[in-house]
C-alpha atoms as a PDB file:
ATOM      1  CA  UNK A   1       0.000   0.000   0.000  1.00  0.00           C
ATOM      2  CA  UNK A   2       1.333   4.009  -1.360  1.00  0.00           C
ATOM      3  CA  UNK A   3       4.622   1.369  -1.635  1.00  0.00           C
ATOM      4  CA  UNK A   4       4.928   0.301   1.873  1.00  0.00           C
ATOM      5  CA  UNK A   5       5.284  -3.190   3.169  1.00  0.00           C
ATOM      6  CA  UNK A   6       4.023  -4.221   6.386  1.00  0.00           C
ATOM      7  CA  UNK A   7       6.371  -3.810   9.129  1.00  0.00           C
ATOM      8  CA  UNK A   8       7.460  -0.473   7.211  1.00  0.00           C
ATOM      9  CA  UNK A   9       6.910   2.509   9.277  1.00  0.00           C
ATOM     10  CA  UNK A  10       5.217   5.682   8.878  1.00  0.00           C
ATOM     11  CA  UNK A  11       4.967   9.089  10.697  1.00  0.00           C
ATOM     12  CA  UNK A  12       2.275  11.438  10.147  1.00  0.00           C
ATOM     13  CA  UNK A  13       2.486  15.086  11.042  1.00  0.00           C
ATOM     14  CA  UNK A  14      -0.822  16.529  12.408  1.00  0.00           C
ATOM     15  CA  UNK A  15      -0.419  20.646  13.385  1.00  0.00           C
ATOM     16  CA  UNK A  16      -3.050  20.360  15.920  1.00  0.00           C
ATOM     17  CA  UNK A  17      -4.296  16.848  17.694  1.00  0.00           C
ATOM     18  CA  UNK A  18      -7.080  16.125  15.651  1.00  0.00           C
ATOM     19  CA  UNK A  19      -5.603  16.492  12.041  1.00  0.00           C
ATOM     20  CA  UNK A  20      -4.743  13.011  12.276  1.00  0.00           C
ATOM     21  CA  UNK A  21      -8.259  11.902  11.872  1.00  0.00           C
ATOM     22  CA  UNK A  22     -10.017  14.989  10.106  1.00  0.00           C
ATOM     23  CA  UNK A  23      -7.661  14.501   7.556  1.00  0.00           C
ATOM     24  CA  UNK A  24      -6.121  11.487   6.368  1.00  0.00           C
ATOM     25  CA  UNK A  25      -7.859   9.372   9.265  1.00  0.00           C
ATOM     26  CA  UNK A  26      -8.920   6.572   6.998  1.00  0.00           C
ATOM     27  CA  UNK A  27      -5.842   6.236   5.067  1.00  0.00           C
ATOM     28  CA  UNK A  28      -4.009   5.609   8.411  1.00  0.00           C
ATOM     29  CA  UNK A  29      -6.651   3.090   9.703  1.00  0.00           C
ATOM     30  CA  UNK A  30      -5.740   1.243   6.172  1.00  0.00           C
ATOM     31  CA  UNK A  31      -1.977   1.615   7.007  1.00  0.00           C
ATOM     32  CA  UNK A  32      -2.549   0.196   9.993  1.00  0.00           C
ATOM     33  CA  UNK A  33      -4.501  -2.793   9.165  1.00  0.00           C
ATOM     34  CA  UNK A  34      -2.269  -3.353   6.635  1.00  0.00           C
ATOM     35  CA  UNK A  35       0.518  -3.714   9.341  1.00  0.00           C
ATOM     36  CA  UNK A  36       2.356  -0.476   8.453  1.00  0.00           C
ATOM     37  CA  UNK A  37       3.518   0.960  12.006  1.00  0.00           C
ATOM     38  CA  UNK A  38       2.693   4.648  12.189  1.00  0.00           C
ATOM     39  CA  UNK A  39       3.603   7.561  14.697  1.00  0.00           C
ATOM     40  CA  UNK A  40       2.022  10.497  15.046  1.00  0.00           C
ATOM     41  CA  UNK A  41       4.026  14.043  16.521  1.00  0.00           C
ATOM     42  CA  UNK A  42       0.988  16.507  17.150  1.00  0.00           C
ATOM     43  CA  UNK A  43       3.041  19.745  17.082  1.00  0.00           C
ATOM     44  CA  UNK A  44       0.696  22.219  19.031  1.00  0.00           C
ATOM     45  CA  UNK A  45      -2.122  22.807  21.546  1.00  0.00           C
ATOM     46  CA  UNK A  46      -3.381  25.998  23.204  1.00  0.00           C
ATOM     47  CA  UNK A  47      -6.185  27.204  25.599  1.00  0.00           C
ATOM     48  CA  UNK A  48      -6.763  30.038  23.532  1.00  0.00           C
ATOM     49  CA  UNK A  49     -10.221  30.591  21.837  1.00  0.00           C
ATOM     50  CA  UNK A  50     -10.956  29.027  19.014  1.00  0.00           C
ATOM     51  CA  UNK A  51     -13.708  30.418  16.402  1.00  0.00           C
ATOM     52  CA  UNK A  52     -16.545  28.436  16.806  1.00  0.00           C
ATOM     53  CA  UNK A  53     -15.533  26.803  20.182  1.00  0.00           C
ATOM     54  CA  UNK A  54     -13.063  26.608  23.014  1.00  0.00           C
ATOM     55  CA  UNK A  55      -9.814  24.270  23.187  1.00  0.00           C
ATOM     56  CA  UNK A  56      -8.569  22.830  26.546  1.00  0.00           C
ATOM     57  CA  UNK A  57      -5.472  21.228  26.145  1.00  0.00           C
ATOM     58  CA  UNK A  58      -6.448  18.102  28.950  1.00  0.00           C
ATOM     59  CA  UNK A  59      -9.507  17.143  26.799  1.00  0.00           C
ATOM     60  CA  UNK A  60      -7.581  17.337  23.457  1.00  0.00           C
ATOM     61  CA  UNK A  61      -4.958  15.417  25.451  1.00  0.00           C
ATOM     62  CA  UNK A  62      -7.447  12.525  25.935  1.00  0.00           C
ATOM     63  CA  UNK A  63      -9.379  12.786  22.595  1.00  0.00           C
ATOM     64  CA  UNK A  64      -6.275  12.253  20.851  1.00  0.00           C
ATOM     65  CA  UNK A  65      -5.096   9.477  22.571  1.00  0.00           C
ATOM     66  CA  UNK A  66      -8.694   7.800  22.158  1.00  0.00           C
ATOM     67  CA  UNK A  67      -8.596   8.387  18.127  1.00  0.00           C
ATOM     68  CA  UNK A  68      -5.092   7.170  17.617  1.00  0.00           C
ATOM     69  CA  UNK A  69      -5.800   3.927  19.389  1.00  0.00           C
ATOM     70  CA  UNK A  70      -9.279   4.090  17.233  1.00  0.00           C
ATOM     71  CA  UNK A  71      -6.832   4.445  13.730  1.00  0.00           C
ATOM     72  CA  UNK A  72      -4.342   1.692  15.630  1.00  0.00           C
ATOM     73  CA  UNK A  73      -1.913   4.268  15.945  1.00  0.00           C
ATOM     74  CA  UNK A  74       1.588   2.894  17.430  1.00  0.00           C
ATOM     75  CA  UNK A  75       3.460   5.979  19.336  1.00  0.00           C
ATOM     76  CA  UNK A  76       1.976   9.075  19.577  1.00  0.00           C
ATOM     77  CA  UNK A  77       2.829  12.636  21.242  1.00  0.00           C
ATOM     78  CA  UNK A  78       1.277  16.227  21.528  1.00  0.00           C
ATOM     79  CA  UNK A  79       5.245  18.076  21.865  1.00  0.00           C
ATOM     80  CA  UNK A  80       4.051  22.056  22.472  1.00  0.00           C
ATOM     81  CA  UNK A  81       1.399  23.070  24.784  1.00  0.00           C
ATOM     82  CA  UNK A  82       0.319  26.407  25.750  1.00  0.00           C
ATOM     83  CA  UNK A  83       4.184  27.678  25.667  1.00  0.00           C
ATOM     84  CA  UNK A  84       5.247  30.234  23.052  1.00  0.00           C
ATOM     85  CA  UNK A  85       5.936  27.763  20.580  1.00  0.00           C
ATOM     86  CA  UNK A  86       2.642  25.951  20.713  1.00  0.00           C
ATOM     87  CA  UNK A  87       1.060  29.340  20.503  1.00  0.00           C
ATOM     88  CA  UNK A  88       3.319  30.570  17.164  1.00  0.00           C
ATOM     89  CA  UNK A  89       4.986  27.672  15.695  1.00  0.00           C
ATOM     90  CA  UNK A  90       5.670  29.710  12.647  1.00  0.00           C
ATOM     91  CA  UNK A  91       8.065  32.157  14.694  1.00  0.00           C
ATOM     92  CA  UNK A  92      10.059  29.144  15.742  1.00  0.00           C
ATOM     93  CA  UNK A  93      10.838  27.507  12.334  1.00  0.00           C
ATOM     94  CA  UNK A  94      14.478  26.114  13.045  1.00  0.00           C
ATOM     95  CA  UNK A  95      12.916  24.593  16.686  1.00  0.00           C
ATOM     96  CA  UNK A  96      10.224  23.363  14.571  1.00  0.00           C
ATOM     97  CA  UNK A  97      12.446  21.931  11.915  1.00  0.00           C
ATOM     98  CA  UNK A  98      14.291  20.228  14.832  1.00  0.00           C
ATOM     99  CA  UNK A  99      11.423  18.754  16.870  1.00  0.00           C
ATOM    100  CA  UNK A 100      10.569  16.701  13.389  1.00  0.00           C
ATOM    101  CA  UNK A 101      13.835  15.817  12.970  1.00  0.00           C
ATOM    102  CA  UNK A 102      15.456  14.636  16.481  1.00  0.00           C
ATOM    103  CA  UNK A 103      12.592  15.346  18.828  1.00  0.00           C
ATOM    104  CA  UNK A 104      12.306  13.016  21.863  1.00  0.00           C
ATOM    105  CA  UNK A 105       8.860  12.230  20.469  1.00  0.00           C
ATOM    106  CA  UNK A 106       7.979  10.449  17.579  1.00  0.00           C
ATOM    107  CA  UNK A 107      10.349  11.946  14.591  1.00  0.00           C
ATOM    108  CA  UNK A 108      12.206  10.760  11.685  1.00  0.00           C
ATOM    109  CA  UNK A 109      15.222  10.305  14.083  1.00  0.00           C
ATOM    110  CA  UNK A 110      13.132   7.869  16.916  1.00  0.00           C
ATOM    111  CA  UNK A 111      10.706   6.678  14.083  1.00  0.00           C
ATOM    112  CA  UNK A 112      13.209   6.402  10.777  1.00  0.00           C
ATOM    113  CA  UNK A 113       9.691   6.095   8.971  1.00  0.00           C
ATOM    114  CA  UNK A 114       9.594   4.559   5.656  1.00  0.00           C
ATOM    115  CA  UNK A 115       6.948   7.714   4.605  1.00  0.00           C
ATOM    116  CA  UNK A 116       6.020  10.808   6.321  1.00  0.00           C
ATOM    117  CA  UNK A 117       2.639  12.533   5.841  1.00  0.00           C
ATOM    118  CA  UNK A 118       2.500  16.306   6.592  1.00  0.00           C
ATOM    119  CA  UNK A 119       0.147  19.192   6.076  1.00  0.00           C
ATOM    120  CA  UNK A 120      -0.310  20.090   2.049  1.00  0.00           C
ATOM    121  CA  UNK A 121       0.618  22.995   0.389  1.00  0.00           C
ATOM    122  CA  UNK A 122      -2.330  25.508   0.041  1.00  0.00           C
ATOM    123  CA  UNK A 123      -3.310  25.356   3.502  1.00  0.00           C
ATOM    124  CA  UNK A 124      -5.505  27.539   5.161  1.00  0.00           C
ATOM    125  CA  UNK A 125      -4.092  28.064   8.680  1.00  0.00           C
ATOM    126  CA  UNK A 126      -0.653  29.962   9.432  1.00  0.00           C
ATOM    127  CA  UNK A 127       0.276  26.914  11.777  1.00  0.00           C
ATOM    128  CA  UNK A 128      -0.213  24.595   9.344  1.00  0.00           C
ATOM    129  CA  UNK A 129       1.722  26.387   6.849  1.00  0.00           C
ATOM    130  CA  UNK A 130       4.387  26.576   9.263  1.00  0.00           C
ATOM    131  CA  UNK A 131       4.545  22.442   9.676  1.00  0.00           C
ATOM    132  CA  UNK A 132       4.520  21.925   5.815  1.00  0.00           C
ATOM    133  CA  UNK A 133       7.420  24.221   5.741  1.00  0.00           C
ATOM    134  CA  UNK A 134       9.343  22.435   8.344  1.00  0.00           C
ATOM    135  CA  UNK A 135       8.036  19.111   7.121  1.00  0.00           C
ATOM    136  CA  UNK A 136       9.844  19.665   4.086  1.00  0.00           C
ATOM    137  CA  UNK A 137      12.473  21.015   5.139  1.00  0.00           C
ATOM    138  CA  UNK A 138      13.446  18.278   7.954  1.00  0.00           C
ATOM    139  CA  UNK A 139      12.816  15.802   4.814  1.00  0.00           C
ATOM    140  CA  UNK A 140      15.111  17.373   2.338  1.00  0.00           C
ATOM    141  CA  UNK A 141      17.478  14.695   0.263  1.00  0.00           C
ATOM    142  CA  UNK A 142      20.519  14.282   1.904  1.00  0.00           C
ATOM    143  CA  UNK A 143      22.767  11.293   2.709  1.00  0.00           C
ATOM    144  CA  UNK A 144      20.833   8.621   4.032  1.00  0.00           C
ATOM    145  CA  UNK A 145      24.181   7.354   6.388  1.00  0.00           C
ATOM    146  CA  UNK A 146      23.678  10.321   8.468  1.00  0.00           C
ATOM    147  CA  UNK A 147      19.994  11.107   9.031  1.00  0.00           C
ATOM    148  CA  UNK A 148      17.210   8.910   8.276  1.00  0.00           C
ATOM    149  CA  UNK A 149      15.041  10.679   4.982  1.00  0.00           C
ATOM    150  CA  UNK A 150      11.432   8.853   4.424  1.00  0.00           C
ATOM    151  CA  UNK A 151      11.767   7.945   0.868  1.00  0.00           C
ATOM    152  CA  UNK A 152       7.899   8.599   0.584  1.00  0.00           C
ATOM    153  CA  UNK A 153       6.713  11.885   1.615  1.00  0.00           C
ATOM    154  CA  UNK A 154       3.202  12.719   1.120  1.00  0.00           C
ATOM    155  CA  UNK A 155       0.682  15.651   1.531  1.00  0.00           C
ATOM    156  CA  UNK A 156      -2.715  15.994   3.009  1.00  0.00           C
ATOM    157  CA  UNK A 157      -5.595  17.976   3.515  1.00  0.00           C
ATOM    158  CA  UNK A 158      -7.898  18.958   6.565  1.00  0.00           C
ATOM    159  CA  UNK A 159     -11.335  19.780   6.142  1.00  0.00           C
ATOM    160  CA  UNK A 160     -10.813  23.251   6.140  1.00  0.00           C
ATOM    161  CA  UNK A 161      -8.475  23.713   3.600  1.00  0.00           C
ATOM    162  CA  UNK A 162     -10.406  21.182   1.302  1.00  0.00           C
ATOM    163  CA  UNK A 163     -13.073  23.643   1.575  1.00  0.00           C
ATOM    164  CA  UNK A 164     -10.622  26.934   1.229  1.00  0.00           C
ATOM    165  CA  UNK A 165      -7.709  27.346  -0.551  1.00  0.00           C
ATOM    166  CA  UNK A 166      -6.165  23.755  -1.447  1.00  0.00           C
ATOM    167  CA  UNK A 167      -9.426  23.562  -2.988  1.00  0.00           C
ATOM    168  CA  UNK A 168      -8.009  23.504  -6.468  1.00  0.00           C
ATOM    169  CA  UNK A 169      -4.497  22.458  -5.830  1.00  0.00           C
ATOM    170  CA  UNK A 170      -3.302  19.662  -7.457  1.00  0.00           C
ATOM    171  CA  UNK A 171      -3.588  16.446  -5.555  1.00  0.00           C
ATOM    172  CA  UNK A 172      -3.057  13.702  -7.767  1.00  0.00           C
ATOM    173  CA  UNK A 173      -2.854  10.798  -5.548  1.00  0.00           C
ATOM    174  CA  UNK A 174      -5.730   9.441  -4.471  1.00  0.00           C
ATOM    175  CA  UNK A 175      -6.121   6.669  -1.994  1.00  0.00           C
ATOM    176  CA  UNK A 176      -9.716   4.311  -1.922  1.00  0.00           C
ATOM    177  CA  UNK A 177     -10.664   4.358   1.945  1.00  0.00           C
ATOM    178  CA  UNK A 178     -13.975   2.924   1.195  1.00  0.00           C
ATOM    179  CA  UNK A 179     -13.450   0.144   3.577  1.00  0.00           C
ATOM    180  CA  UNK A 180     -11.859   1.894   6.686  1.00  0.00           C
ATOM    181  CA  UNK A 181     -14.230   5.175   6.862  1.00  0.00           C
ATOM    182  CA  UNK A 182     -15.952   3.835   9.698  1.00  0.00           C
ATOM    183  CA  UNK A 183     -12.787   3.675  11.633  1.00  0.00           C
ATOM    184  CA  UNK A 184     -12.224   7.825  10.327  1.00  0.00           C
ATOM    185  CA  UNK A 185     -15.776   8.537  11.538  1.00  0.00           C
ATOM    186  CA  UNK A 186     -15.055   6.941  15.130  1.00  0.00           C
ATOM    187  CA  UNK A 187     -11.830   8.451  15.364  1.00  0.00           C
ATOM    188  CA  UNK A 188     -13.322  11.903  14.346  1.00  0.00           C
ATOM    189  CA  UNK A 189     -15.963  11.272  17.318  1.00  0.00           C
ATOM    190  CA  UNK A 190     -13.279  11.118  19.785  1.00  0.00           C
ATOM    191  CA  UNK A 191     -12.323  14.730  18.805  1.00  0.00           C
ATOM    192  CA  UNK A 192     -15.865  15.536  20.190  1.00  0.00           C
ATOM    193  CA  UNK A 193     -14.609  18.793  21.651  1.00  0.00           C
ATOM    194  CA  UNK A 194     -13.541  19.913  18.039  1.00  0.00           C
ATOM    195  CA  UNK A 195     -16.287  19.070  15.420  1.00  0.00           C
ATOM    196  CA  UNK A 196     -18.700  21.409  14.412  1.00  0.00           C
ATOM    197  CA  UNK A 197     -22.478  21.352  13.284  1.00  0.00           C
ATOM    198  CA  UNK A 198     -23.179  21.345   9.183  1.00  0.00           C
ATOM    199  CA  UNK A 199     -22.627  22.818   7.343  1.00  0.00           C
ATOM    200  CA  UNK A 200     -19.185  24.049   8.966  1.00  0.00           C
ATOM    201  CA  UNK A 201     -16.332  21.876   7.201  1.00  0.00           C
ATOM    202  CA  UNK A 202     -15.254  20.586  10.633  1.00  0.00           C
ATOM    203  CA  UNK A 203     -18.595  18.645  10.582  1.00  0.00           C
ATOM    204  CA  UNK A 204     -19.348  14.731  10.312  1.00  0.00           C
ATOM    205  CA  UNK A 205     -21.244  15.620   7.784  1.00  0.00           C
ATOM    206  CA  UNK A 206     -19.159  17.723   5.386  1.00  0.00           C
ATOM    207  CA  UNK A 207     -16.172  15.861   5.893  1.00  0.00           C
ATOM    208  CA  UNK A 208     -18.151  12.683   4.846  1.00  0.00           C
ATOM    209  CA  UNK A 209     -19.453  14.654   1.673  1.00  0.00           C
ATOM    210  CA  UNK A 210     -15.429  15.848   0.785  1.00  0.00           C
ATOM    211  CA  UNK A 211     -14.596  12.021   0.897  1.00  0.00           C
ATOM    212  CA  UNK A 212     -17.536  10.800  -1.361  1.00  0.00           C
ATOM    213  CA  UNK A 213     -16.702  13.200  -3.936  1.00  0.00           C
ATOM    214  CA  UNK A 214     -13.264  12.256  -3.475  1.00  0.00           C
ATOM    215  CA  UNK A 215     -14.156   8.778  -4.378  1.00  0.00           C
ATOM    216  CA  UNK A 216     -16.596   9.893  -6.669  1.00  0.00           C
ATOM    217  CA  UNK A 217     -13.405  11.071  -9.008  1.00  0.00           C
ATOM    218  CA  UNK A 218     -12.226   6.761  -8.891  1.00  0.00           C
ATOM    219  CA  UNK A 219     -15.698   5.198  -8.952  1.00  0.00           C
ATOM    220  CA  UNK A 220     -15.116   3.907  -5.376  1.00  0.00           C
ATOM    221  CA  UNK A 221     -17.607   4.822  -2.679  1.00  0.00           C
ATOM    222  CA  UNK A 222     -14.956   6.782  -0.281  1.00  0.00           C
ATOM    223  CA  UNK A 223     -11.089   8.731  -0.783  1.00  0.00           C
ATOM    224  CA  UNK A 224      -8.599  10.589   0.307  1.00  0.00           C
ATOM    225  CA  UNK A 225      -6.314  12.698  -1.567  1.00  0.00           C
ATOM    226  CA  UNK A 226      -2.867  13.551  -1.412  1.00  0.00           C
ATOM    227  CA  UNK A 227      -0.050  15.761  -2.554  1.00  0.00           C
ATOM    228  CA  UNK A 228       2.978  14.177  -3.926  1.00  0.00           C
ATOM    229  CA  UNK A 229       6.377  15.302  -2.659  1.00  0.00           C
ATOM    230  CA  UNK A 230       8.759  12.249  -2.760  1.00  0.00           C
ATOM    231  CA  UNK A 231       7.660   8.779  -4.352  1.00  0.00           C
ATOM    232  CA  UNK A 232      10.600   6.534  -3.978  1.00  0.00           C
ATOM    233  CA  UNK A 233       9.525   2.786  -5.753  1.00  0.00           C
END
């Protein structure tokens, strides 16, 4: 599966705890069953106010330890919380940079993950723009004898940006989820303190309608799609 083997290893990067599952939830349940390992480094959580909502960094705590055990997630961390960091990632880029590459966490040091999945290009959010950035950045070719370098790196989507302006991006790889979106949807309820009513983009609802369309565009029922950075075969 996306060239991985099980027992490969991936590590997904998810800006806030609950990209993991908003996003490219289903493709990681597949990974997963498939007996891929995968990691996932949440970068940042605040207290501050949120549109639409509040965020309270002990709930999102336990909501994302409930959806990565949902998705079969292996290790998983939340690395900046409520610290100036967490609250600007952006306006730490080379700390950034180094928590993805040598963090104590999950990173490509700890993990040496066979593919990494960050946030795509065209995203709607400064933070998340910030993690592509340093995404690609701690991937960057390089000698493989002194740093470990995924040789499949991949981009995703959240709802939000799906919605926004990665809207017409090109994301040509597109991945049939049709029999793990169940597993997406009960990961996605664990982030209870984060979804939204429909027709918000953060809903159950419109995140469901993204995918079908998704799969609509490979005659399969349900998809995710995906930005292509590095596709080593």
């Amino acid at each position: 599966m996306l060239g991985l083997s099980p027992g490969d290893r991936a590590l997904v990067l998810a800006v806030h705890p609950d990209d993991e599952s908003f996003g490219p939830g289903a493709s990681i349940a597949a990974l997963t069953s498939f007996g891929v390992l995968v990691d996932v480094l949440a970068i940042t959580c605040t207290s501050l106010p949120m549109y639409g909502g509040t965020s309270e960094p002990g709930i999102r705590a336990g909501e994302f330890e409930a959806a990565c055990d949902a998705l079969g997630v292996t290790g998983r961390h939340i690395a900046w919380t409520d610290t100036d960091r967490a609250r600007d990632p952006g306006a730490f880029l080379p700390d950034l940079i180094n928590l993805i590459e040598r963090g104590m966490g999950p990173s490509l040091r700890t993990c040496a993950p066979d593919a990494l999945l960050l946030p795509a290009h065209g995203a709607h959010h400064q933070d998340h723009q910030a993690v592509h950035r340093a995404g690609l950045a701690a991937a960057r070719p390089g000698d493989r004898r002194h740093r470990p370098i995924p040789r499949i790196v991949l981009g995703y989507d959240g709802p939000e940006d799906r919605a926004w302006q990665a809207a017409d991006t090109d994301r040509p790889l597109l991945v049939n989820t049709s029999r793990t979106w169940a597993v997406k949807e009960k990961a996605m309820l664990c982030h209870a303190s984060q979804l939204r009513d429909a027709p918000h983009p953060r809903s159950l609802a419109k995140i469901r309608a993204l995918d079908e369309a998704t799969g609509a565009a490979c005659g399969v029922s349900m998809a995710e799609r995906f930005a292509i950075y590095r596709m080593e075969v």
